[in-house]
N, C-alpha and C. Protein backbone atom coordinates (compact mmCIF):
# COMPACT_ATOMS: atom_id res chain seq x y z
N UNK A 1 110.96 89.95 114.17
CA UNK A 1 110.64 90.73 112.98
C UNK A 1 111.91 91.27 112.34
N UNK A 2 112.01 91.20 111.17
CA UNK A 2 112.70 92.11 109.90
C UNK A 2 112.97 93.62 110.41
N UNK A 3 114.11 94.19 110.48
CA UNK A 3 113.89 95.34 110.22
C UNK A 3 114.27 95.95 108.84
N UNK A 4 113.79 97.04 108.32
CA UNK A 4 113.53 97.39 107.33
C UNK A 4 113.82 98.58 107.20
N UNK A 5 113.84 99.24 107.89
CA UNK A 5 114.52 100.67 108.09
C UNK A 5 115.86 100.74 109.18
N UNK A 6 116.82 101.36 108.96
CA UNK A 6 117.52 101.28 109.99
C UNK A 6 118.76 102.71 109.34
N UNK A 7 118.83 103.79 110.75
CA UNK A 7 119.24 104.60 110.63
C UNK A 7 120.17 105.04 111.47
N UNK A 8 121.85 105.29 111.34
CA UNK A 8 122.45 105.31 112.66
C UNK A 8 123.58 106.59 112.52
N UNK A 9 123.15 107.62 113.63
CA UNK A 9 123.68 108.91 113.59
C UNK A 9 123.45 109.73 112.17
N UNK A 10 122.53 110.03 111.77
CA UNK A 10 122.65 110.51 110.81
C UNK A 10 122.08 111.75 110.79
N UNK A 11 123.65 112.75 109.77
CA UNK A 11 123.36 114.38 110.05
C UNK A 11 123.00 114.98 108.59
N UNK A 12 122.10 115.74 108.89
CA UNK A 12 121.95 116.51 107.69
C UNK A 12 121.85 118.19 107.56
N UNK A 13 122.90 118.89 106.94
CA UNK A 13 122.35 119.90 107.64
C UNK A 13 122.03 120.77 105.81
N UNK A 14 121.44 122.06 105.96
CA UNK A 14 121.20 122.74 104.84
C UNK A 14 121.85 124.34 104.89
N UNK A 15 122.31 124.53 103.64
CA UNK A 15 122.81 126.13 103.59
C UNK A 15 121.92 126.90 104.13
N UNK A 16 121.52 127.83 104.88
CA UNK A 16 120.74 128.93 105.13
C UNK A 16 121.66 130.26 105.20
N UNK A 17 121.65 130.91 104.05
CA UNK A 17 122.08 131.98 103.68
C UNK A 17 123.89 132.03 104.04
N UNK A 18 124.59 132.73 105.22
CA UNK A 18 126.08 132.42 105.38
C UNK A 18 126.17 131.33 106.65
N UNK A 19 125.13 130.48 107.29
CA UNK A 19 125.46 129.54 108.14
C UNK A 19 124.78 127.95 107.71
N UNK A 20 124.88 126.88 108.64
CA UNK A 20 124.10 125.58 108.43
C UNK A 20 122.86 126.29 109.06
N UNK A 21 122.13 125.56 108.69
CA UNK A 21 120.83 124.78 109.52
C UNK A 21 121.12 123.27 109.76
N UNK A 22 120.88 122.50 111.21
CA UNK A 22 121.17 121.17 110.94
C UNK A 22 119.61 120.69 111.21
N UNK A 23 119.42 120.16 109.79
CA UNK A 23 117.96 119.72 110.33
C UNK A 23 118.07 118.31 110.84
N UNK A 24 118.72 117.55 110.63
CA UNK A 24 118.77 116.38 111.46
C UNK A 24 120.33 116.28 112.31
N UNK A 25 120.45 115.80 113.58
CA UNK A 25 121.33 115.93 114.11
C UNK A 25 121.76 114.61 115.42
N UNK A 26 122.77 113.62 114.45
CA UNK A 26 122.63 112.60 115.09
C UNK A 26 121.38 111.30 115.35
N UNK A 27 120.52 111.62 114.50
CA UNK A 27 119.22 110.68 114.45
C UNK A 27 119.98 109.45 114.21
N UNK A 28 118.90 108.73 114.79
CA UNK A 28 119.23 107.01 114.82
C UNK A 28 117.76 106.36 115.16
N UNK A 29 117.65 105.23 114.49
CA UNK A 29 116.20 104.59 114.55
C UNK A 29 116.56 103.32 113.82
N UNK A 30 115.14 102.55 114.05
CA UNK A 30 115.26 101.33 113.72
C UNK A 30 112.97 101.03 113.21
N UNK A 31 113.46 100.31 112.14
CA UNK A 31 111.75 100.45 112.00
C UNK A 31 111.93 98.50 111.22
N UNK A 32 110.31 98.20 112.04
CA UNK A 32 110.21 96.84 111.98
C UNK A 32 109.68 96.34 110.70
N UNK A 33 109.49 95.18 110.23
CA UNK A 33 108.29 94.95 109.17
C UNK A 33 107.06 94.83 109.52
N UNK A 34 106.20 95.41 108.94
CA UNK A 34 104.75 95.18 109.03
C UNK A 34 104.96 96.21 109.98
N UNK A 35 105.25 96.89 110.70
CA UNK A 35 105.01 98.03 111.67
C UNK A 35 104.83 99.54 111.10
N UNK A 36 104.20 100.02 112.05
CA UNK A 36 103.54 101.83 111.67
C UNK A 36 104.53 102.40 112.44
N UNK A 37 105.38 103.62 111.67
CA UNK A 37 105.78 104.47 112.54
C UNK A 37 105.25 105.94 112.61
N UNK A 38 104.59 106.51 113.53
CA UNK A 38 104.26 107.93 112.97
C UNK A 38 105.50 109.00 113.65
N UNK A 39 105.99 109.70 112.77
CA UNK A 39 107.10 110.52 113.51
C UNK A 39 106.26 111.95 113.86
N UNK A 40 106.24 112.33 115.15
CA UNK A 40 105.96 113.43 115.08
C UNK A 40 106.60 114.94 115.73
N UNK A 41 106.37 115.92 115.65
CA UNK A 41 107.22 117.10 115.69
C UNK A 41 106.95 118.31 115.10
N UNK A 42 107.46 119.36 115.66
CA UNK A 42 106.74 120.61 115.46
C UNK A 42 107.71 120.80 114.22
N UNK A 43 107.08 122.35 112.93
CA UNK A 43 107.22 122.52 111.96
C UNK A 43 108.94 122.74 112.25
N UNK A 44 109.76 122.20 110.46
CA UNK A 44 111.33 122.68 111.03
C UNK A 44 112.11 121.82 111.67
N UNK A 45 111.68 120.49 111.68
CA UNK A 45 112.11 119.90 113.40
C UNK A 45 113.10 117.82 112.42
N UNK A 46 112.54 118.59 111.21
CA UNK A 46 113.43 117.34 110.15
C UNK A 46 112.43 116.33 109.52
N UNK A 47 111.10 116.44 109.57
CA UNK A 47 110.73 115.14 109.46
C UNK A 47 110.50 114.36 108.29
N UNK A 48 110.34 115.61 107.41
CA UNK A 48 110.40 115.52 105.66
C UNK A 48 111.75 115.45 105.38
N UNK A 49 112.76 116.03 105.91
CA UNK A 49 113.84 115.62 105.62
C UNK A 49 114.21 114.44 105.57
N UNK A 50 114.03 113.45 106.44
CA UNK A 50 114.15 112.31 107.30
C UNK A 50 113.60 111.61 106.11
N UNK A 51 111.99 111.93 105.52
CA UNK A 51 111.55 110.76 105.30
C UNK A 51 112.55 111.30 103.26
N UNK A 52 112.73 111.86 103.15
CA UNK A 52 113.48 112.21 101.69
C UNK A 52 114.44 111.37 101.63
N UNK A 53 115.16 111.44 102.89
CA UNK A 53 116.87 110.71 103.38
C UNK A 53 115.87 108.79 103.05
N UNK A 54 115.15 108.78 103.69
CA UNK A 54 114.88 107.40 103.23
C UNK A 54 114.14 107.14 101.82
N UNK A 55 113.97 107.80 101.69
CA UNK A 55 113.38 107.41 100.28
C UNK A 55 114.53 107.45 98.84
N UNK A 56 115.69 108.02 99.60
CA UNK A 56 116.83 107.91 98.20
C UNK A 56 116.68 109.05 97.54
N UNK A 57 116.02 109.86 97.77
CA UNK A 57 115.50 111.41 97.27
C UNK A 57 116.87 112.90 98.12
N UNK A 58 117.11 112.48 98.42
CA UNK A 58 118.56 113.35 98.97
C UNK A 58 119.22 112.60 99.97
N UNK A 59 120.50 113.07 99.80
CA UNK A 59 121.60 112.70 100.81
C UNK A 59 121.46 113.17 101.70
N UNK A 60 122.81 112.83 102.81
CA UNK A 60 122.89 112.99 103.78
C UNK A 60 123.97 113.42 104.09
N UNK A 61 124.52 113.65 105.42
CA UNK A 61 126.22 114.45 105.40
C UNK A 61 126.87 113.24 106.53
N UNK A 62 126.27 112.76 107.47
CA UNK A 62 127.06 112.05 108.36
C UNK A 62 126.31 110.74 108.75
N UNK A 63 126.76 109.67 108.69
CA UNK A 63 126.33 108.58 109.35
C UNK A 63 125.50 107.45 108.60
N UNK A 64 125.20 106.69 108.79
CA UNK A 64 124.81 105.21 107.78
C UNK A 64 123.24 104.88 107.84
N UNK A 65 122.72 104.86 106.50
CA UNK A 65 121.51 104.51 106.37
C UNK A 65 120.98 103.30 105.79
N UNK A 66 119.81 102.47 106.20
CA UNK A 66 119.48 101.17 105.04
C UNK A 66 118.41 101.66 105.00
N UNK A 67 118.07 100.72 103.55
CA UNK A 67 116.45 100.58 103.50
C UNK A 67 115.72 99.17 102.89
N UNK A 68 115.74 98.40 103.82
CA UNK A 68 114.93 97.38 102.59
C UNK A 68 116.74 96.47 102.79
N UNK A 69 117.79 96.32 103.56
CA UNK A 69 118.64 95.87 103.39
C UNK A 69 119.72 96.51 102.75
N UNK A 70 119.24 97.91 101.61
CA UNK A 70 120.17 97.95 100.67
C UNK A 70 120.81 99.47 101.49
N UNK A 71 122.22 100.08 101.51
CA UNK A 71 122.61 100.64 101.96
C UNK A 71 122.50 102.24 101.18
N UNK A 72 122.00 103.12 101.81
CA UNK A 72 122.35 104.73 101.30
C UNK A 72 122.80 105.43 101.07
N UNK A 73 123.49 106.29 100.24
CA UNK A 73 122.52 106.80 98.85
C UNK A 73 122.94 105.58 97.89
N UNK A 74 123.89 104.42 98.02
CA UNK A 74 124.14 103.21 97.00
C UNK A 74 123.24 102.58 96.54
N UNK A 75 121.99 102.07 97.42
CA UNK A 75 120.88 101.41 96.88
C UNK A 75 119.49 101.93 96.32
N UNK A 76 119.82 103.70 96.11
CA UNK A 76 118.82 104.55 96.20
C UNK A 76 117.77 103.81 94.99
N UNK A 77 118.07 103.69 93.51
CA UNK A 77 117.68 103.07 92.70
C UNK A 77 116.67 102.12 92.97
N UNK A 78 117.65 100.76 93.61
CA UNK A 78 116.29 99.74 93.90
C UNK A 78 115.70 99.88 94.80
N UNK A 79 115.97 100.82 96.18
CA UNK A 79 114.84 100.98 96.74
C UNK A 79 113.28 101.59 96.48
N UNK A 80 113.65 102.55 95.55
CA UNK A 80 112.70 103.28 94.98
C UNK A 80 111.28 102.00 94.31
N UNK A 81 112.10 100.81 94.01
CA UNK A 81 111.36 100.18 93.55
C UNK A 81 110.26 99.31 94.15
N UNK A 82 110.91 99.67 95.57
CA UNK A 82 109.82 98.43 96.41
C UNK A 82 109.23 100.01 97.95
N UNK A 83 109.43 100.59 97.41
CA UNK A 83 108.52 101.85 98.71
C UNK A 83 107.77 102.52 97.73
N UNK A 84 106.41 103.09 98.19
CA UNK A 84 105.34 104.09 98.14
C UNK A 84 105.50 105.47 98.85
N UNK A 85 105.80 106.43 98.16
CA UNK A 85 105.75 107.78 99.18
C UNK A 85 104.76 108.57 98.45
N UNK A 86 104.27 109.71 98.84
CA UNK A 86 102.68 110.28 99.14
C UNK A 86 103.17 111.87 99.97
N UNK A 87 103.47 112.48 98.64
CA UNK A 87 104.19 113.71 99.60
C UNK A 87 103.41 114.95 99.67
N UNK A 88 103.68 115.81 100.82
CA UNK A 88 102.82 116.87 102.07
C UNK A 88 101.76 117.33 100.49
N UNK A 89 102.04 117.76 99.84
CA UNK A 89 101.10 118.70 98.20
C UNK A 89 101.18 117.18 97.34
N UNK A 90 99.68 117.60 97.14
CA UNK A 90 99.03 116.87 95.71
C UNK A 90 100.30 117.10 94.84
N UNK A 91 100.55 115.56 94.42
CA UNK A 91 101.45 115.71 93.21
C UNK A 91 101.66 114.75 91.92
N UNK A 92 100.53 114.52 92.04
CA UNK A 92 99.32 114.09 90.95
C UNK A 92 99.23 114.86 89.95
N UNK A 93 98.70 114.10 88.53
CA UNK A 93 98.55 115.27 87.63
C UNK A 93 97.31 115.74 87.18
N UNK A 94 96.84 116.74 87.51
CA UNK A 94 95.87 117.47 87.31
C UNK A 94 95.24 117.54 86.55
N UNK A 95 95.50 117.28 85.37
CA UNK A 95 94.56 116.97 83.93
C UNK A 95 94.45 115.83 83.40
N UNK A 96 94.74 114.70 84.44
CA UNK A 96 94.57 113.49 83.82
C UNK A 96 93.22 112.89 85.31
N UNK A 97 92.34 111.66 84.83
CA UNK A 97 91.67 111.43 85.78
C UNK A 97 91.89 110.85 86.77
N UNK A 98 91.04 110.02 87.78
CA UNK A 98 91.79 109.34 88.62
C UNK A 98 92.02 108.15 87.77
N UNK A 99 91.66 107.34 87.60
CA UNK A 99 91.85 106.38 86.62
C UNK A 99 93.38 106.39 86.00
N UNK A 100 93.62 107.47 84.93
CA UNK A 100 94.37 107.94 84.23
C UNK A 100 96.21 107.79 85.28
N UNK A 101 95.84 108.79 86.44
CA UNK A 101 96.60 108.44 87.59
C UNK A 101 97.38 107.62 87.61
N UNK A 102 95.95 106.28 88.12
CA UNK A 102 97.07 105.59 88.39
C UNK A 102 97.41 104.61 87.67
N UNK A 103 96.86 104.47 86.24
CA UNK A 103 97.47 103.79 85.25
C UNK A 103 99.16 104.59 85.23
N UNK A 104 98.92 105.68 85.17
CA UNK A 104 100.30 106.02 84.92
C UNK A 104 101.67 105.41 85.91
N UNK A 105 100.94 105.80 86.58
CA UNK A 105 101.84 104.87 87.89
C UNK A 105 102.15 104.04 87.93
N UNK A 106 101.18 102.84 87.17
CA UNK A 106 101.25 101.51 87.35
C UNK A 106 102.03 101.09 86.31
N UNK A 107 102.13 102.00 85.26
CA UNK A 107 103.28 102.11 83.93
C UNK A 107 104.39 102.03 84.15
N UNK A 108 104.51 103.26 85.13
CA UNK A 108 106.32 103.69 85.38
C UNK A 108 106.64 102.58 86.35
N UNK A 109 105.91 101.79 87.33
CA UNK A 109 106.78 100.89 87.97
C UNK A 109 106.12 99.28 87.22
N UNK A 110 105.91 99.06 85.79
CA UNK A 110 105.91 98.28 85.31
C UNK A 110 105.18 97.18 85.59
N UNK A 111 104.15 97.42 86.54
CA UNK A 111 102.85 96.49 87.20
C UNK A 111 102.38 95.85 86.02
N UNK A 112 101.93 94.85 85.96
CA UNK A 112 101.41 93.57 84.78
C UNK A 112 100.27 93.80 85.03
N UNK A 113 99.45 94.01 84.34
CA UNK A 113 97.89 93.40 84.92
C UNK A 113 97.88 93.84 85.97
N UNK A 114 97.37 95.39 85.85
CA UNK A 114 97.30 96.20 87.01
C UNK A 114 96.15 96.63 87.23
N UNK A 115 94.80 96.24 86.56
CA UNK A 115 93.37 96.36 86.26
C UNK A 115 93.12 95.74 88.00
N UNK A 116 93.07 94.54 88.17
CA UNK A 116 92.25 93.95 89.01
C UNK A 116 92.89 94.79 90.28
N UNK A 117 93.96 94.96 90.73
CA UNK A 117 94.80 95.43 91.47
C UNK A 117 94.29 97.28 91.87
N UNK A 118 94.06 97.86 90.62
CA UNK A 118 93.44 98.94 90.72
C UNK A 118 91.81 99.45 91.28
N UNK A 119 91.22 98.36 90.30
CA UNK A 119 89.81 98.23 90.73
C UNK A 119 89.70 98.25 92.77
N UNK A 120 90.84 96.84 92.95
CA UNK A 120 90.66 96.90 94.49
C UNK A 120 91.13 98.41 95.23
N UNK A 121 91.90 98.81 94.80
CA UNK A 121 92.32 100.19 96.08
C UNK A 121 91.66 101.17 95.28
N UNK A 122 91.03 101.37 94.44
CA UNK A 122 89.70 102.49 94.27
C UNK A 122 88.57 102.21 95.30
N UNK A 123 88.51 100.84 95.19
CA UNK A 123 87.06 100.58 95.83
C UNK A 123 87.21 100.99 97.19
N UNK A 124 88.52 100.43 97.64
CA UNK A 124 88.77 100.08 99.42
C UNK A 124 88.65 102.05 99.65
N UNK A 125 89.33 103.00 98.98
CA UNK A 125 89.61 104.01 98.98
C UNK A 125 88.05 104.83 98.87
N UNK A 126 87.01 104.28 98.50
CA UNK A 126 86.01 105.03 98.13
C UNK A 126 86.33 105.74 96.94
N UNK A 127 86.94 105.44 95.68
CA UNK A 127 87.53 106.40 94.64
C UNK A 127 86.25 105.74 93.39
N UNK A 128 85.69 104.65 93.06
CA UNK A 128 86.02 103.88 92.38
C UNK A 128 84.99 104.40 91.66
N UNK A 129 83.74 105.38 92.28
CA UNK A 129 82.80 105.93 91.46
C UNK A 129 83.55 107.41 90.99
N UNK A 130 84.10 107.63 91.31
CA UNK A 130 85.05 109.09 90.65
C UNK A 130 86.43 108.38 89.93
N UNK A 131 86.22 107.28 88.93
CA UNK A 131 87.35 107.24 88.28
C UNK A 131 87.39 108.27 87.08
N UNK A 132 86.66 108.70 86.65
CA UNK A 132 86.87 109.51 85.35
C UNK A 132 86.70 110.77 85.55
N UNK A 133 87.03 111.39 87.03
CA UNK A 133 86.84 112.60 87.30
C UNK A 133 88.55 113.06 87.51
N UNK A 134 88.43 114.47 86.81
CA UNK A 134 90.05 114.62 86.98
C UNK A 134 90.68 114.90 88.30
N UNK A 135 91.85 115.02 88.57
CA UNK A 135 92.33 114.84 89.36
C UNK A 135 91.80 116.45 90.22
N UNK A 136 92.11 117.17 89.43
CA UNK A 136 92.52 118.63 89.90
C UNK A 136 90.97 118.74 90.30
N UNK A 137 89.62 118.09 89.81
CA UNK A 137 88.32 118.62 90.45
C UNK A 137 88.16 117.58 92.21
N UNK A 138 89.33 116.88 92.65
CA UNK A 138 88.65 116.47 93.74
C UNK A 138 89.07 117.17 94.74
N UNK A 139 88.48 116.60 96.28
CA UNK A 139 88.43 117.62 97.08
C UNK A 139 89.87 117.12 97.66
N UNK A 140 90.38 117.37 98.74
CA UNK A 140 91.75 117.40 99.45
C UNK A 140 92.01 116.39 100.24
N UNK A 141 90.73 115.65 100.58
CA UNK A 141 91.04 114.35 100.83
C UNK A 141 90.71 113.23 99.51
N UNK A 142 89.89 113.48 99.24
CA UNK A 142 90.13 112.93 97.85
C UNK A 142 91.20 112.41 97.24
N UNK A 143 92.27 113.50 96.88
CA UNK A 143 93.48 113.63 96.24
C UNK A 143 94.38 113.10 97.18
N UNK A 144 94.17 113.10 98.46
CA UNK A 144 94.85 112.40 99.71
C UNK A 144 95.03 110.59 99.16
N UNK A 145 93.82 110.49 99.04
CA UNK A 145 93.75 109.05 98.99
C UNK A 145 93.97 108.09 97.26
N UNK A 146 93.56 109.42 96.47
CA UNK A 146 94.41 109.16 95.28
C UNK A 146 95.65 108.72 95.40
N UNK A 147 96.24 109.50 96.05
CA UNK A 147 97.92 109.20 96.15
C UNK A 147 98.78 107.95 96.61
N UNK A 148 97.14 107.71 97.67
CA UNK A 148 97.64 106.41 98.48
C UNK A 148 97.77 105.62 97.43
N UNK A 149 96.62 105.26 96.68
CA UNK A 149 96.37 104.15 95.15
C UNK A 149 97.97 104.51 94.57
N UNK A 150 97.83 105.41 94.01
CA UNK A 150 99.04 105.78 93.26
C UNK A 150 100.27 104.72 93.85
N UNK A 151 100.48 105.15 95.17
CA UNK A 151 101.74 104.63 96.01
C UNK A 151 101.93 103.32 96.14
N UNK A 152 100.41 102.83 96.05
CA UNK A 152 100.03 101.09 96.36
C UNK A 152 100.26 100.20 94.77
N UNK A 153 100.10 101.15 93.67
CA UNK A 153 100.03 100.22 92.98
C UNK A 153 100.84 99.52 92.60
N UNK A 154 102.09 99.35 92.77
CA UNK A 154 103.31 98.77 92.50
C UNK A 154 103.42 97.50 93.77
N UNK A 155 102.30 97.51 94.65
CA UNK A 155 102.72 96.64 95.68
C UNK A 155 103.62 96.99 96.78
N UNK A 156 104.17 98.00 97.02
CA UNK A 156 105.41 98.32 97.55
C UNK A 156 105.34 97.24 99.10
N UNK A 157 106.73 97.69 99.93
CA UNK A 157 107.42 96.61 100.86
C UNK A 157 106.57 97.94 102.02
N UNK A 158 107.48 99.07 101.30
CA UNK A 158 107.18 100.00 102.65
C UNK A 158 106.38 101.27 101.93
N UNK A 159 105.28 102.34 102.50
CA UNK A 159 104.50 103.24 102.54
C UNK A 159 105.26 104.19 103.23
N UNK A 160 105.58 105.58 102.40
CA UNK A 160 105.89 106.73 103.17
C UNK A 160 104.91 107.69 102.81
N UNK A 161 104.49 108.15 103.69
CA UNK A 161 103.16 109.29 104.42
C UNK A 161 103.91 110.81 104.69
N UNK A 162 103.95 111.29 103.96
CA UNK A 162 104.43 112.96 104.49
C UNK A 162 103.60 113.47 104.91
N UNK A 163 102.86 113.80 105.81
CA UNK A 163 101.83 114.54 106.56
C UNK A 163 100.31 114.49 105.52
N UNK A 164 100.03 113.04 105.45
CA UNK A 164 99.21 112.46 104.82
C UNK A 164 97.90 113.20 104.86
N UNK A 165 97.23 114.28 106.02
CA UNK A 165 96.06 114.80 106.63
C UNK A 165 95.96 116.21 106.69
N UNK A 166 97.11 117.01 105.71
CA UNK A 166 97.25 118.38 105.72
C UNK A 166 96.25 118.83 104.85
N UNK A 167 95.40 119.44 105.42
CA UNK A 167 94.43 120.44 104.80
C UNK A 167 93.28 119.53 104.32
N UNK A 168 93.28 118.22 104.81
CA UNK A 168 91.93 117.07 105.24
C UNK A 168 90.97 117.21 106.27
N UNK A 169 89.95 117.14 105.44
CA UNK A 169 88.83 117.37 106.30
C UNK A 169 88.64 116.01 107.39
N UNK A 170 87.97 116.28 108.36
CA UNK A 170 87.79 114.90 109.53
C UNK A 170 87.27 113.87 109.35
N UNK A 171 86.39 113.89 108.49
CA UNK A 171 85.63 112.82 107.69
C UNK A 171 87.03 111.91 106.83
N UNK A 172 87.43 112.74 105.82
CA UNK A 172 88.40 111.72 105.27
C UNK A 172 89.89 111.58 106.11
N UNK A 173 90.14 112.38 106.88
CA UNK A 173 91.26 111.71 107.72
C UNK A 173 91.19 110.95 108.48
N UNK A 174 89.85 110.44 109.20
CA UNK A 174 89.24 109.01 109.62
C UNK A 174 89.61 107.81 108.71
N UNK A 175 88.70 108.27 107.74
CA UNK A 175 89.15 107.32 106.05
C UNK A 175 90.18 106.52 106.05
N UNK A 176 91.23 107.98 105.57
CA UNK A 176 92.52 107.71 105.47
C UNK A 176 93.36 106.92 106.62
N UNK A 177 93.11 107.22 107.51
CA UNK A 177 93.79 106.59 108.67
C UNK A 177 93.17 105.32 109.09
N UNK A 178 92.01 104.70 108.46
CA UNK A 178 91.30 103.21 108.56
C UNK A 178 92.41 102.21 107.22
N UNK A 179 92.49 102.93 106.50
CA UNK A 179 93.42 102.13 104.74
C UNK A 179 94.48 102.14 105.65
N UNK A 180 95.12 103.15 106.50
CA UNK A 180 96.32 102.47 106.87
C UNK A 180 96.70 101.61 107.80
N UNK A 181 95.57 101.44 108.32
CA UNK A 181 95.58 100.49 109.31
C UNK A 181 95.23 98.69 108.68
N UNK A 182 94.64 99.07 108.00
CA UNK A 182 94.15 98.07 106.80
C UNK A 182 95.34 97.60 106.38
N UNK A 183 96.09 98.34 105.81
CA UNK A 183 97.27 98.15 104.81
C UNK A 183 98.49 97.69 106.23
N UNK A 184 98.70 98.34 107.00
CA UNK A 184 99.67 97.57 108.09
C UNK A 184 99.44 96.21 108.86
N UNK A 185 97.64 95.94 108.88
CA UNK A 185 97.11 94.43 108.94
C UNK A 185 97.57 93.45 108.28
N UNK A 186 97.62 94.26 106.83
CA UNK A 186 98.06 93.18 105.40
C UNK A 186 99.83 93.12 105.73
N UNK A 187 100.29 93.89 106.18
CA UNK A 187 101.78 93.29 106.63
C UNK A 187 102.88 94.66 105.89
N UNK A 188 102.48 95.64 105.38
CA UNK A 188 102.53 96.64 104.88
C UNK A 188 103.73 97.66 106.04
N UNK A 189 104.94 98.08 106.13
CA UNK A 189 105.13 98.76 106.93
C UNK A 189 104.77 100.23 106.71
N UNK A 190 104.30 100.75 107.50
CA UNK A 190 104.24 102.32 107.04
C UNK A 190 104.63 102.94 107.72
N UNK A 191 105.33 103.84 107.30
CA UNK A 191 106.18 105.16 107.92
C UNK A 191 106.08 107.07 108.12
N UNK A 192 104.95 107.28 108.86
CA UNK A 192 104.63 108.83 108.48
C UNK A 192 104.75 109.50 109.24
């Protein structure tokens, strides 16, 4: 297998008032294609950091990152173009519907004929009878799985999950956690 992620010593630390915080310290990893990684760890402990550092969404202070082949923060640009991230708060827009969503989405990363493509991850998602309901009236898994669509519609290589199940009820974090298993079948790597 491909790897697709690959991370070696890498430090990050943040101002906290007159000292660091190092939220990552020396991390190193390696992530396959088509493979699930779930990172887990108590609150504080880097993991949103981590997944920001891969997504080209902030730097880093020590040590070498890829993604997709292309090297970090240099390839931040085109990576953006082939990953899905889905972060901890709804960040969706609230006055537009679901529908609306993820047309928009499917705009900004320039999807062709993004109808048939949409229709499918509403349906798979259970969304497809609440397309014209706005965003801001669904419930928290709902908007969970909005995001996923959102993230999917561009096709992406790789799926990033920021604590995909925060403040999800059990019913849809079942859901949610069946699409991703679905989606890592289809050859999908995902990373949460």
């Amino acid at each position: 297998m491909d790897t697709v992620i690959r991370a070696r010593d890498v430090v990050k630390s943040y101002r906290a008032g007159r000292a660091d915080h190092r939220a990552l310290d020396g991390l190193s990893l390696e992530v396959a294609a088509g493979g699930f990684l779930a990172l887990l760890g108590p609150d504080g402990a880097g993991k949103t950091t981590l997944i920001k550092i891969l997504c080209g969404m902030i730097g880093f202070d020590v040590g070498a990152v890829e993604v997709l082949g292309l090297p970090l923060p240099r390839g931040a640009r085109e990576i953006k173009n082939h990953i899905g991230y889905l972060s901890q708060r709804f960040a969706l827009y609230g006055n537009l519907t679901v529908e609306e969503n993820v047309r928009y989405f499917a705009r900004i990363f320039g999807v062709p004929d993004y109808g048939p493509r949409m229709d499918r991850l509403l349906e798979a998602v259970n969304l497809a009878r609440f397309r014209d309901r706005l965003a801001k009236r669904l419930s928290g898994g709902m908007k969970q799985k909005l995001g996923v669509v959102c993230g999917l519609i561009h096709a992406p290589q790789i799926l990033f999950l920021d604590e995909p199940t925060t403040g999800v009820d059990p019913v849809s974090r079942r859901e949610l956690f069946d699409i991703v298993e679905e989606m890592v079948a289809s050859g999908l790597t995902v990373f949460m």
